[in-house]
Structures are given as structure tokens and as C-alpha cells.
C-alpha atoms as a PDB file:
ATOM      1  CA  UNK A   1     -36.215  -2.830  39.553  1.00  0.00           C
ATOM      2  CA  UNK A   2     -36.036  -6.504  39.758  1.00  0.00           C
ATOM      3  CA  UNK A   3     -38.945  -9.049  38.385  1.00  0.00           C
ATOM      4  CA  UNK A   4     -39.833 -12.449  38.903  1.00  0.00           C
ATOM      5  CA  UNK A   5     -39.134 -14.773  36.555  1.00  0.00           C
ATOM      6  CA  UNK A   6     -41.947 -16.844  35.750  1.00  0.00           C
ATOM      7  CA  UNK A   7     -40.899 -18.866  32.155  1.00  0.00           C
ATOM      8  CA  UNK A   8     -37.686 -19.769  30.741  1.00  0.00           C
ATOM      9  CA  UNK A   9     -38.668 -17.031  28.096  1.00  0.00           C
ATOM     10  CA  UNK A  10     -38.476 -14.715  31.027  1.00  0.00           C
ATOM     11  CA  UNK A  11     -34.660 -16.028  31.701  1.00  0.00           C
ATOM     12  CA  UNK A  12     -33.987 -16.425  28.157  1.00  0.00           C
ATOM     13  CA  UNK A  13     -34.905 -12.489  27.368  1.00  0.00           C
ATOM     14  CA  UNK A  14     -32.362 -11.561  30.295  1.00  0.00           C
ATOM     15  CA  UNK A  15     -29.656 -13.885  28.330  1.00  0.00           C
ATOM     16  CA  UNK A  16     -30.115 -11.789  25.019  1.00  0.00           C
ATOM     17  CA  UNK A  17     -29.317  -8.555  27.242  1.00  0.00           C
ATOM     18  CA  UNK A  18     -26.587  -9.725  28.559  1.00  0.00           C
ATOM     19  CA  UNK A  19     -25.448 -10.971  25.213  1.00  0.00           C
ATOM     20  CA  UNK A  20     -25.970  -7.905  23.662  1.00  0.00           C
ATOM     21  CA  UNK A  21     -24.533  -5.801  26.151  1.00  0.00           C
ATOM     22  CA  UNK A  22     -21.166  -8.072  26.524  1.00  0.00           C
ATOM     23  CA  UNK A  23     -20.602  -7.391  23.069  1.00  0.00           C
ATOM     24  CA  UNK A  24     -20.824  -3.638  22.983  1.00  0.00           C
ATOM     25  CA  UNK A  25     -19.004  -3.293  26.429  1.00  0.00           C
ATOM     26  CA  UNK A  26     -16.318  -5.269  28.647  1.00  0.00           C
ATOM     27  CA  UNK A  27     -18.524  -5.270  31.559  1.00  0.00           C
ATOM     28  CA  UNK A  28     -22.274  -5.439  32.794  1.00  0.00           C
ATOM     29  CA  UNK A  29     -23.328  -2.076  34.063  1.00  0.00           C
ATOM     30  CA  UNK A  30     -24.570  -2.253  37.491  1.00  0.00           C
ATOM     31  CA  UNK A  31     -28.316  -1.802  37.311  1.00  0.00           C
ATOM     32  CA  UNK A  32     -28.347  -4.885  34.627  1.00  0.00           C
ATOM     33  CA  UNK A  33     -26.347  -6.664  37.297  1.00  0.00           C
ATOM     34  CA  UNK A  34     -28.686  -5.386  40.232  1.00  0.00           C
ATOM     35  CA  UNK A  35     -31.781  -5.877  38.340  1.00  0.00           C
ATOM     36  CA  UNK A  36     -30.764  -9.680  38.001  1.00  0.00           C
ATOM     37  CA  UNK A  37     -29.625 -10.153  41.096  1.00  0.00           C
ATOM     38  CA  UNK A  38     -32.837  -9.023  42.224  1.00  0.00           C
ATOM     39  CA  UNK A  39     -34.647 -12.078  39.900  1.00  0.00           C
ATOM     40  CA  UNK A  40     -32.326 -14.285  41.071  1.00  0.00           C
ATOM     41  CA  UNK A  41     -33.455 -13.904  44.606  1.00  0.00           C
ATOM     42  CA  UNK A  42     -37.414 -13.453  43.450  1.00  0.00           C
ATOM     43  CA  UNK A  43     -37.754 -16.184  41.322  1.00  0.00           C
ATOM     44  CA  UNK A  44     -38.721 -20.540  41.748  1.00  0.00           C
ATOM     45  CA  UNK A  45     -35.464 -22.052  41.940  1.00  0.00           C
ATOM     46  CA  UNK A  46     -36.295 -24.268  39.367  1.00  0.00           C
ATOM     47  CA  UNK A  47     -35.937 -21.266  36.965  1.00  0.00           C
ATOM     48  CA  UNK A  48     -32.811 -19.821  38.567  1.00  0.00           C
ATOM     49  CA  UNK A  49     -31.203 -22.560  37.787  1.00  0.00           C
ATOM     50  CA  UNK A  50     -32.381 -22.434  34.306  1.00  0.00           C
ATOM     51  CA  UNK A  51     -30.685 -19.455  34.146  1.00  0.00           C
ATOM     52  CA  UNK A  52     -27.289 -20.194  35.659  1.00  0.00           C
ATOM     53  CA  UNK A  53     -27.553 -23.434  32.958  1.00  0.00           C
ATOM     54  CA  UNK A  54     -27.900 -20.696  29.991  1.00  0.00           C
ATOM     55  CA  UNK A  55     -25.760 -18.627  31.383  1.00  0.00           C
ATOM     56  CA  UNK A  56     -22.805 -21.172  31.616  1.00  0.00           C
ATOM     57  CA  UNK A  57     -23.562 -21.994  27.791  1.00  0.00           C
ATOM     58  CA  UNK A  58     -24.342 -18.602  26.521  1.00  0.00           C
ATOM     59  CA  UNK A  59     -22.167 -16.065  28.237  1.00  0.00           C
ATOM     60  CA  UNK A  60     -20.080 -17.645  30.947  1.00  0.00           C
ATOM     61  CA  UNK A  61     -18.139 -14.650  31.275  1.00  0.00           C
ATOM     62  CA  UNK A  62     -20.601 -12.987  33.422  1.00  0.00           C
ATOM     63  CA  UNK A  63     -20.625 -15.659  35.875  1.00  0.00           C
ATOM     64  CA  UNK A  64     -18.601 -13.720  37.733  1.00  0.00           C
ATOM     65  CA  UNK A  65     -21.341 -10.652  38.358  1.00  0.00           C
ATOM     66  CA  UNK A  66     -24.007 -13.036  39.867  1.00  0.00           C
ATOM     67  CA  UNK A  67     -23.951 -15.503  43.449  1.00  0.00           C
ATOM     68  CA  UNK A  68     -24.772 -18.796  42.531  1.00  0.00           C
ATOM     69  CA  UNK A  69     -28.093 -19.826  44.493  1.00  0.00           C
ATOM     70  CA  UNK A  70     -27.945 -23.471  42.143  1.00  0.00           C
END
């Protein structure tokens, strides 16, 4: 079920998973990728693209899984 991101902690806590599960596994599974997705469209842009930022610096690789709504 997808949230709204309301602080960069909020984005930042998403990051870690991703992180975490990158390094255990090739790919994102899809309800990490839906659940995100889902914030992405919820949340003040502002903070989406705070997230797209720390994506890009922290785990570019799964640029690919998300739209970019920058």
C-alpha cells in the first residue's frame, strides 16, 4: 500500500530498502516497486524529486523501475 511522503526522512527510509534489497537480489520485487510508485504519485513534488536526486546518487540502478515525474 502506498504512503505519502511527507520528509526527506520519509524518502530517505525508502532509499535504505532499496539499498538493502539491491544487494541481496538483482531486482526490486514488485510490491517494493508498486508501493513506490504509489508515493511517487501521492507525494509534494518537491519531495519526489528529492527522491529521484537520492536515488541517482544512491542506487541509480533502479532508475529503471520508477517514471520520472521530476
Amino acid at each position: 500500500m502506498p504512503y505519502r511522503w511527507k520528509t526527506k526522512v520519509d524518502v530517505d527510509e525508502a532509499i535504505v530498502v532499496m539499498m538493502n534489497v539491491l544487494d541481496k537480489n538483482p531486482d526490486l520485487p514488485n510490491w517494493l516497486i508498486m508501493t513506490i510508485n504509489g508515493s511517487i504519485a501521492d507525494s509534494d513534488k518537491k519531495i519526489v524529486g528529492y527522491f529521484f536526486g537520492e536515488v541517482k546518487k544512491h542506487v541509480p540502478q533502479a532508475l529503471k523501475y520508477f517514471e520520472s515525474r521530476e
